[in-house]
N, C-alpha and C. Protein backbone atom coordinates (compact mmCIF):
# COMPACT_ATOMS: atom_id res chain seq x y z
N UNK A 1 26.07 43.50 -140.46
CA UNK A 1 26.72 42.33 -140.97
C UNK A 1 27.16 41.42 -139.82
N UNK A 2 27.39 41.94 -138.56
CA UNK A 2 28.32 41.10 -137.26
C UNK A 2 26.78 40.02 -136.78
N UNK A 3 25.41 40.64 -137.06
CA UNK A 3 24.41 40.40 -136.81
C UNK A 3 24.19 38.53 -137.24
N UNK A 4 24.66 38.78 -138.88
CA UNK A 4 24.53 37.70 -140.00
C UNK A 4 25.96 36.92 -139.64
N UNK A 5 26.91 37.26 -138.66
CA UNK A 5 27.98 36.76 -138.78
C UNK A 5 28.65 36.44 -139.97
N UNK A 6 28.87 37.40 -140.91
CA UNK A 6 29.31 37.48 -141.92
C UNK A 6 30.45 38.51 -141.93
N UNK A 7 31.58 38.47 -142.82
CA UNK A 7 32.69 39.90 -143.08
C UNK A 7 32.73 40.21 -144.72
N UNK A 8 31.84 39.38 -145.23
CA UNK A 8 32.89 39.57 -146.86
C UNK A 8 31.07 39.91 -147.84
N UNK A 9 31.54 39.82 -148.83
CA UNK A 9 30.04 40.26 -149.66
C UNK A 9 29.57 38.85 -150.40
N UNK A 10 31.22 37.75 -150.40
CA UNK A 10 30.98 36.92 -150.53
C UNK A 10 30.17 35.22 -149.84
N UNK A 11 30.17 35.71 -148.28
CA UNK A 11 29.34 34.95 -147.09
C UNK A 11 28.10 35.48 -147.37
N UNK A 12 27.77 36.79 -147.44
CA UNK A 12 26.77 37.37 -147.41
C UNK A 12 25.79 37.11 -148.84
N UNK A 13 26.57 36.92 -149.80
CA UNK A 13 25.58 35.96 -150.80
C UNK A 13 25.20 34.79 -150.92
N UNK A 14 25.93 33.89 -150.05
CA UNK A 14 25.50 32.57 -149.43
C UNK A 14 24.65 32.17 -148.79
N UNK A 15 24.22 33.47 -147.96
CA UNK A 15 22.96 32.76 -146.89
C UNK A 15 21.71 33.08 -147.99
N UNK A 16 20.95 32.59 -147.16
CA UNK A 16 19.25 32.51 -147.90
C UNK A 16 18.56 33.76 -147.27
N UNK A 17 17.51 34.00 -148.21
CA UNK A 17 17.52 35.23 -148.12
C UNK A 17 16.30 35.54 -146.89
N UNK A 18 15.81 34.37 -146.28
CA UNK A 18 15.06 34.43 -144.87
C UNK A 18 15.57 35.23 -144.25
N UNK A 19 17.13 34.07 -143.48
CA UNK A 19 18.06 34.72 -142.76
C UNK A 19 18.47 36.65 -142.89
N UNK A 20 18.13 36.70 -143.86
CA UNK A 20 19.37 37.96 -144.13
C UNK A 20 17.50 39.28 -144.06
N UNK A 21 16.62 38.67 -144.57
CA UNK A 21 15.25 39.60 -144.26
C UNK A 21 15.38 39.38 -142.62
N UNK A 22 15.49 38.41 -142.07
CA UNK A 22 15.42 38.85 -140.13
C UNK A 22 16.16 39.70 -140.06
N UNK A 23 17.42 40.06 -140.50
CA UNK A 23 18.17 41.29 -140.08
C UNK A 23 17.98 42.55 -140.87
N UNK A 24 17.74 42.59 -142.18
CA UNK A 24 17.30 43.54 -143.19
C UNK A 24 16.25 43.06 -143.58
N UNK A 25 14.69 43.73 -143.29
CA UNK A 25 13.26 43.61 -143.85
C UNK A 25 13.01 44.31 -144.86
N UNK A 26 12.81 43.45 -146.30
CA UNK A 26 12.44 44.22 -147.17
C UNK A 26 13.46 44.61 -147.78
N UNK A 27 15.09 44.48 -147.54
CA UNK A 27 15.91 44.39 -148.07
C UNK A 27 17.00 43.50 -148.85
N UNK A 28 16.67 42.23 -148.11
CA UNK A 28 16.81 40.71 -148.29
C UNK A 28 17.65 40.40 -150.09
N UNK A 29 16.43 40.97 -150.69
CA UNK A 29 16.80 40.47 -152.25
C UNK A 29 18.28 41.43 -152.87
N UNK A 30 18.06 42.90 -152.17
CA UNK A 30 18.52 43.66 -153.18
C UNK A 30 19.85 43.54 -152.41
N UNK A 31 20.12 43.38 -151.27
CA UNK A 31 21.53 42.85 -150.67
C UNK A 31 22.33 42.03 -151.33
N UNK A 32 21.61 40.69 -151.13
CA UNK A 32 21.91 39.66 -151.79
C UNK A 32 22.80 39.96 -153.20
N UNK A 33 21.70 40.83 -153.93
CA UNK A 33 21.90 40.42 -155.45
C UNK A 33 23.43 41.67 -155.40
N UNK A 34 23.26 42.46 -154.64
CA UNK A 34 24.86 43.40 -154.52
C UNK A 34 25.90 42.45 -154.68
N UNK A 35 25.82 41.54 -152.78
CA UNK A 35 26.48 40.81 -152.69
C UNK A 35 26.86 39.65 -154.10
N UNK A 36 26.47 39.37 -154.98
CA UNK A 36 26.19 38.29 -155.89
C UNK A 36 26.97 39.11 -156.90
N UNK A 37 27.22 39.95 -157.09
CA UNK A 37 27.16 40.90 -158.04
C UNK A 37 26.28 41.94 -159.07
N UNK A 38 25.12 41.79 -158.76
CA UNK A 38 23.82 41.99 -159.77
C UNK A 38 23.92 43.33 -159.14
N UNK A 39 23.63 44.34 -159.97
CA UNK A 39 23.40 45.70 -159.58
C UNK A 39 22.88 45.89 -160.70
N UNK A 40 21.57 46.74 -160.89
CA UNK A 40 21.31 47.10 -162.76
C UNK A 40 20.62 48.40 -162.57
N UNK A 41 20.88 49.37 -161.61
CA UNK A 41 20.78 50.54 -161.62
C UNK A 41 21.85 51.53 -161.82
N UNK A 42 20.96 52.35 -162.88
CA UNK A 42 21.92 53.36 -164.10
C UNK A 42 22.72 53.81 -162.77
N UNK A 43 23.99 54.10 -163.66
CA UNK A 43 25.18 54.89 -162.72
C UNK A 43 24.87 56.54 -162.87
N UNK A 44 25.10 56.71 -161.67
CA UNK A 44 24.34 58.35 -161.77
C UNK A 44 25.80 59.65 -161.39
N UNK A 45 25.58 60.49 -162.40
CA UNK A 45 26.45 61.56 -162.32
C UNK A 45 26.55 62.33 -161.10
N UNK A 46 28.02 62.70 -160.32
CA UNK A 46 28.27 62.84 -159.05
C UNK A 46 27.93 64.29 -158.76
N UNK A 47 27.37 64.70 -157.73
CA UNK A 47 26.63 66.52 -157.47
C UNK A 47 27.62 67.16 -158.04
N UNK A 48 27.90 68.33 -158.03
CA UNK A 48 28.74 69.20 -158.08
C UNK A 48 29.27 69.50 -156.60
N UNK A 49 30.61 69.51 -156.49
CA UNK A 49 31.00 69.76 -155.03
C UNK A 49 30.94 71.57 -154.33
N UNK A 50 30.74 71.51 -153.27
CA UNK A 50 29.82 73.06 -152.79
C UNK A 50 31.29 73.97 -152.35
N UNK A 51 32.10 73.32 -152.86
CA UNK A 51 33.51 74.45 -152.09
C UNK A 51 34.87 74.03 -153.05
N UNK A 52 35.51 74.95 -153.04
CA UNK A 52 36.70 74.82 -153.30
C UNK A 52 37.77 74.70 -152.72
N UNK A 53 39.10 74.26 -152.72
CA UNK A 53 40.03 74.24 -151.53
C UNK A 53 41.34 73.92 -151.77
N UNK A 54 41.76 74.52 -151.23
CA UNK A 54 43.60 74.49 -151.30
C UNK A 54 44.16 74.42 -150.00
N UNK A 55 45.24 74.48 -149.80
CA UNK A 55 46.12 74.11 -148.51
C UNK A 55 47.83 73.90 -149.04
N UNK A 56 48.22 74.45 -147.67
CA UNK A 56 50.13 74.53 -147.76
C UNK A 56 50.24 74.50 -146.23
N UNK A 57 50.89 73.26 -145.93
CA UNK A 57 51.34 73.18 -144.73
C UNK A 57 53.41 73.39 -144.87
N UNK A 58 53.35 74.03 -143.77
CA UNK A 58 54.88 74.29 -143.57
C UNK A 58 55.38 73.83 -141.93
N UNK A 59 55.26 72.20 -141.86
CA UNK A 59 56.03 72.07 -140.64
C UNK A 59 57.51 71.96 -141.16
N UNK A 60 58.29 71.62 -139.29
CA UNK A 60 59.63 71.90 -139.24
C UNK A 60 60.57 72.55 -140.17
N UNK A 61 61.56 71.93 -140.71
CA UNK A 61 62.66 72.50 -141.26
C UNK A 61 61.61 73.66 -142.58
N UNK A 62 60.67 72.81 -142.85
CA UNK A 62 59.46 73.98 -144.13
C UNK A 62 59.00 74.96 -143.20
N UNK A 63 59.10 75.12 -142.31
CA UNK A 63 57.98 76.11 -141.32
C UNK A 63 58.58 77.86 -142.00
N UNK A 64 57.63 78.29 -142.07
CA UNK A 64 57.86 79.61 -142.82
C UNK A 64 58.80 80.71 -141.73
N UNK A 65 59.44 81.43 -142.06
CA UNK A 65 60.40 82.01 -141.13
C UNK A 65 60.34 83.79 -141.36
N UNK A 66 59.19 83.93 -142.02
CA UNK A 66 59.33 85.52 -142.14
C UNK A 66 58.40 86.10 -142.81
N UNK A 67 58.13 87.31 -142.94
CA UNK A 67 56.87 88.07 -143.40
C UNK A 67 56.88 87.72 -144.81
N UNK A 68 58.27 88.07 -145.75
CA UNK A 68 58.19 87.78 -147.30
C UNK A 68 58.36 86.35 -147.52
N UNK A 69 58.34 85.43 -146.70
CA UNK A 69 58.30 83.89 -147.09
C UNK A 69 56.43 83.54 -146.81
N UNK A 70 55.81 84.28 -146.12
CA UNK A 70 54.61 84.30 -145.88
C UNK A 70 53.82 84.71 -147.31
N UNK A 71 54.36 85.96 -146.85
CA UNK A 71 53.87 86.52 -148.30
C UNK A 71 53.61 85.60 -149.74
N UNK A 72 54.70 85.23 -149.77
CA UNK A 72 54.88 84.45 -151.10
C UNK A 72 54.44 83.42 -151.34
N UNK A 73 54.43 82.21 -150.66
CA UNK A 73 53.28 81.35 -150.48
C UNK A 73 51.82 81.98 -150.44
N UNK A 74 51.27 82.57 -149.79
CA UNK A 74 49.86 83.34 -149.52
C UNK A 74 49.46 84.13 -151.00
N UNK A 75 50.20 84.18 -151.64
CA UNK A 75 50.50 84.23 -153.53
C UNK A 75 50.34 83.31 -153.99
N UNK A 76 51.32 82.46 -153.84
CA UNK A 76 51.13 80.89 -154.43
C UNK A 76 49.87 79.96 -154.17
N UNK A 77 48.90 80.55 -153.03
CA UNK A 77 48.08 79.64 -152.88
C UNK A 77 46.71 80.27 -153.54
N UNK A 78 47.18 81.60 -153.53
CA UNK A 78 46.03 82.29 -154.15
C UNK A 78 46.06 82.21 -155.78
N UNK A 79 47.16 82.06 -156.53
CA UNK A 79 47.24 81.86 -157.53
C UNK A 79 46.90 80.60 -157.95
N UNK A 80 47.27 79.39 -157.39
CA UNK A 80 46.29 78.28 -157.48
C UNK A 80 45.07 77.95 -157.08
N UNK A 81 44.80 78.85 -156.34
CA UNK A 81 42.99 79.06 -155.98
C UNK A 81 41.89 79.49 -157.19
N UNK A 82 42.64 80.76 -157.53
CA UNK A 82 42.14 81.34 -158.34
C UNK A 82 42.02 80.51 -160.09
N UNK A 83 43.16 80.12 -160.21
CA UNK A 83 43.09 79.08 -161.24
C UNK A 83 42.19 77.93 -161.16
N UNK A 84 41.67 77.22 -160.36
CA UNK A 84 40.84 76.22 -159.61
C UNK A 84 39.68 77.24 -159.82
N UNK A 85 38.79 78.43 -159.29
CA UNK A 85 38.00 79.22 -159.35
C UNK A 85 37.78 79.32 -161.02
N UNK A 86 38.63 79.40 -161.68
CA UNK A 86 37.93 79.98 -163.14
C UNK A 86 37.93 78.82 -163.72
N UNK A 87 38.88 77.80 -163.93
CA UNK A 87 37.92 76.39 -164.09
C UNK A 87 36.83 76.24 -163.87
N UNK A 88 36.24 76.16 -162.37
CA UNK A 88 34.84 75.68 -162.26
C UNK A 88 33.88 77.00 -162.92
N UNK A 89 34.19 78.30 -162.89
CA UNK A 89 33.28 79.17 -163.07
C UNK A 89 33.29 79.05 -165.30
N UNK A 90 34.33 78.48 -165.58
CA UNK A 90 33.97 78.17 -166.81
C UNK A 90 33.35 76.72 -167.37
N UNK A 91 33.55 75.73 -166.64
CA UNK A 91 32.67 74.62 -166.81
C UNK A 91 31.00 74.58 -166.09
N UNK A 92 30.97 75.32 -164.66
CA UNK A 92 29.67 75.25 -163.87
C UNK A 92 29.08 76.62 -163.97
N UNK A 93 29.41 77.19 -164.45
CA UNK A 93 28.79 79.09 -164.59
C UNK A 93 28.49 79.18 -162.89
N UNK A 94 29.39 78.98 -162.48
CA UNK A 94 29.13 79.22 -160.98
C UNK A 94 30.47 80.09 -160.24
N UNK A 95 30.15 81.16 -159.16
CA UNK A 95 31.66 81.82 -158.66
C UNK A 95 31.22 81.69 -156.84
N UNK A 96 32.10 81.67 -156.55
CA UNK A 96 32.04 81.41 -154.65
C UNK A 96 31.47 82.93 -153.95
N UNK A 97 30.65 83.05 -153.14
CA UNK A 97 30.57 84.04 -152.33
C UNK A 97 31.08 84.20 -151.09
N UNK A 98 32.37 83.02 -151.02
CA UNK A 98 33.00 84.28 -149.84
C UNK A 98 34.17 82.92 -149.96
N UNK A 99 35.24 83.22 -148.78
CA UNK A 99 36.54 82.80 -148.72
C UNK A 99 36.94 82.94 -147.31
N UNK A 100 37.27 81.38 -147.15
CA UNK A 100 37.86 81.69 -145.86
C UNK A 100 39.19 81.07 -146.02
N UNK A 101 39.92 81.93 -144.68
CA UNK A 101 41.26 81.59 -144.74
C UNK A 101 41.75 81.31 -143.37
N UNK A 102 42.71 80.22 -142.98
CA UNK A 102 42.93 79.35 -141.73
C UNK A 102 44.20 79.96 -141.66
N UNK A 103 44.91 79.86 -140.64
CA UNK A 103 46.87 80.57 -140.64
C UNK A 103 46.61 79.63 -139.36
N UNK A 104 47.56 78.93 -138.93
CA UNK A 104 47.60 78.05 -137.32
C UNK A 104 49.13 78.06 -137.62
N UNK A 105 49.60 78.74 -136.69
CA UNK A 105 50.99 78.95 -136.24
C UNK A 105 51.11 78.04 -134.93
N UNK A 106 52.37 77.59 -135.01
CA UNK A 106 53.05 76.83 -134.22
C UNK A 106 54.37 77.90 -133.50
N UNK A 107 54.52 77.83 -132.49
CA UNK A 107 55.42 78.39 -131.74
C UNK A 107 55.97 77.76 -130.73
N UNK A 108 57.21 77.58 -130.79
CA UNK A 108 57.91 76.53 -129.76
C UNK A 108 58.71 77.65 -128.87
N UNK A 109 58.73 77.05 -127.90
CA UNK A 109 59.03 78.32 -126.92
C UNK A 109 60.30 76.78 -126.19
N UNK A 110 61.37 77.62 -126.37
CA UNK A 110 62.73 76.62 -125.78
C UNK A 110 62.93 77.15 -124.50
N UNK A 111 63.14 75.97 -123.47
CA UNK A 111 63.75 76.20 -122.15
C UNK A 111 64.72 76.12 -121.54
């Protein structure tokens, strides 16, 4: 687009569509007609996504402080995992073959 000296979709439907084939060949019309608004290709249903995922961050004053505060979250996330898991395995007849799990501890060491 910096090419066409253009920023908006609305410059970019202004020029002629010479100009805009020197920078896009063979693309010229179907730009344009974006830019213009014209789109008339069917809207297409989105993949199925390949992973599942959860997350619990615990900085500062949240930062976890002990084995049974660990624990219990590492419950809580699995219990919402697992709920997320039988959703998709009852809408996609699909179940995950494996699981990974991240822990990144922070340790401040005072001087």
């Amino acid at each position: 687009m910096r090419r066409l000296g253009v920023e908006t979709a609305g410059e970019l439907a202004g020029l002629s569509s010479g100009v805009v084939e020197g920078c896009f060949p063979g693309q010229s019309g179907y730009l344009i007609g974006l830019a213009s608004g014209d789109h008339n290709e069917p809207v297409q249903d989105r993949a199925l996504v390949k992973s599942l995922g959860n997350s619990k961050t615990f900085f500062g004053s949240s930062a976890l402080q002990s084995n049974p505060e660990a624990r219990h979250w590492l419950s809580q996330l699995a219990c919402e995992l697992h709920v997320r898991y039988q959703a998709d395995l009852s809408k996609n007849r699909r179940a995950p073959r494996s699981l990974t799990l991240t822990v990144h501890h922070l340790s401040l060491i005072h001087i």
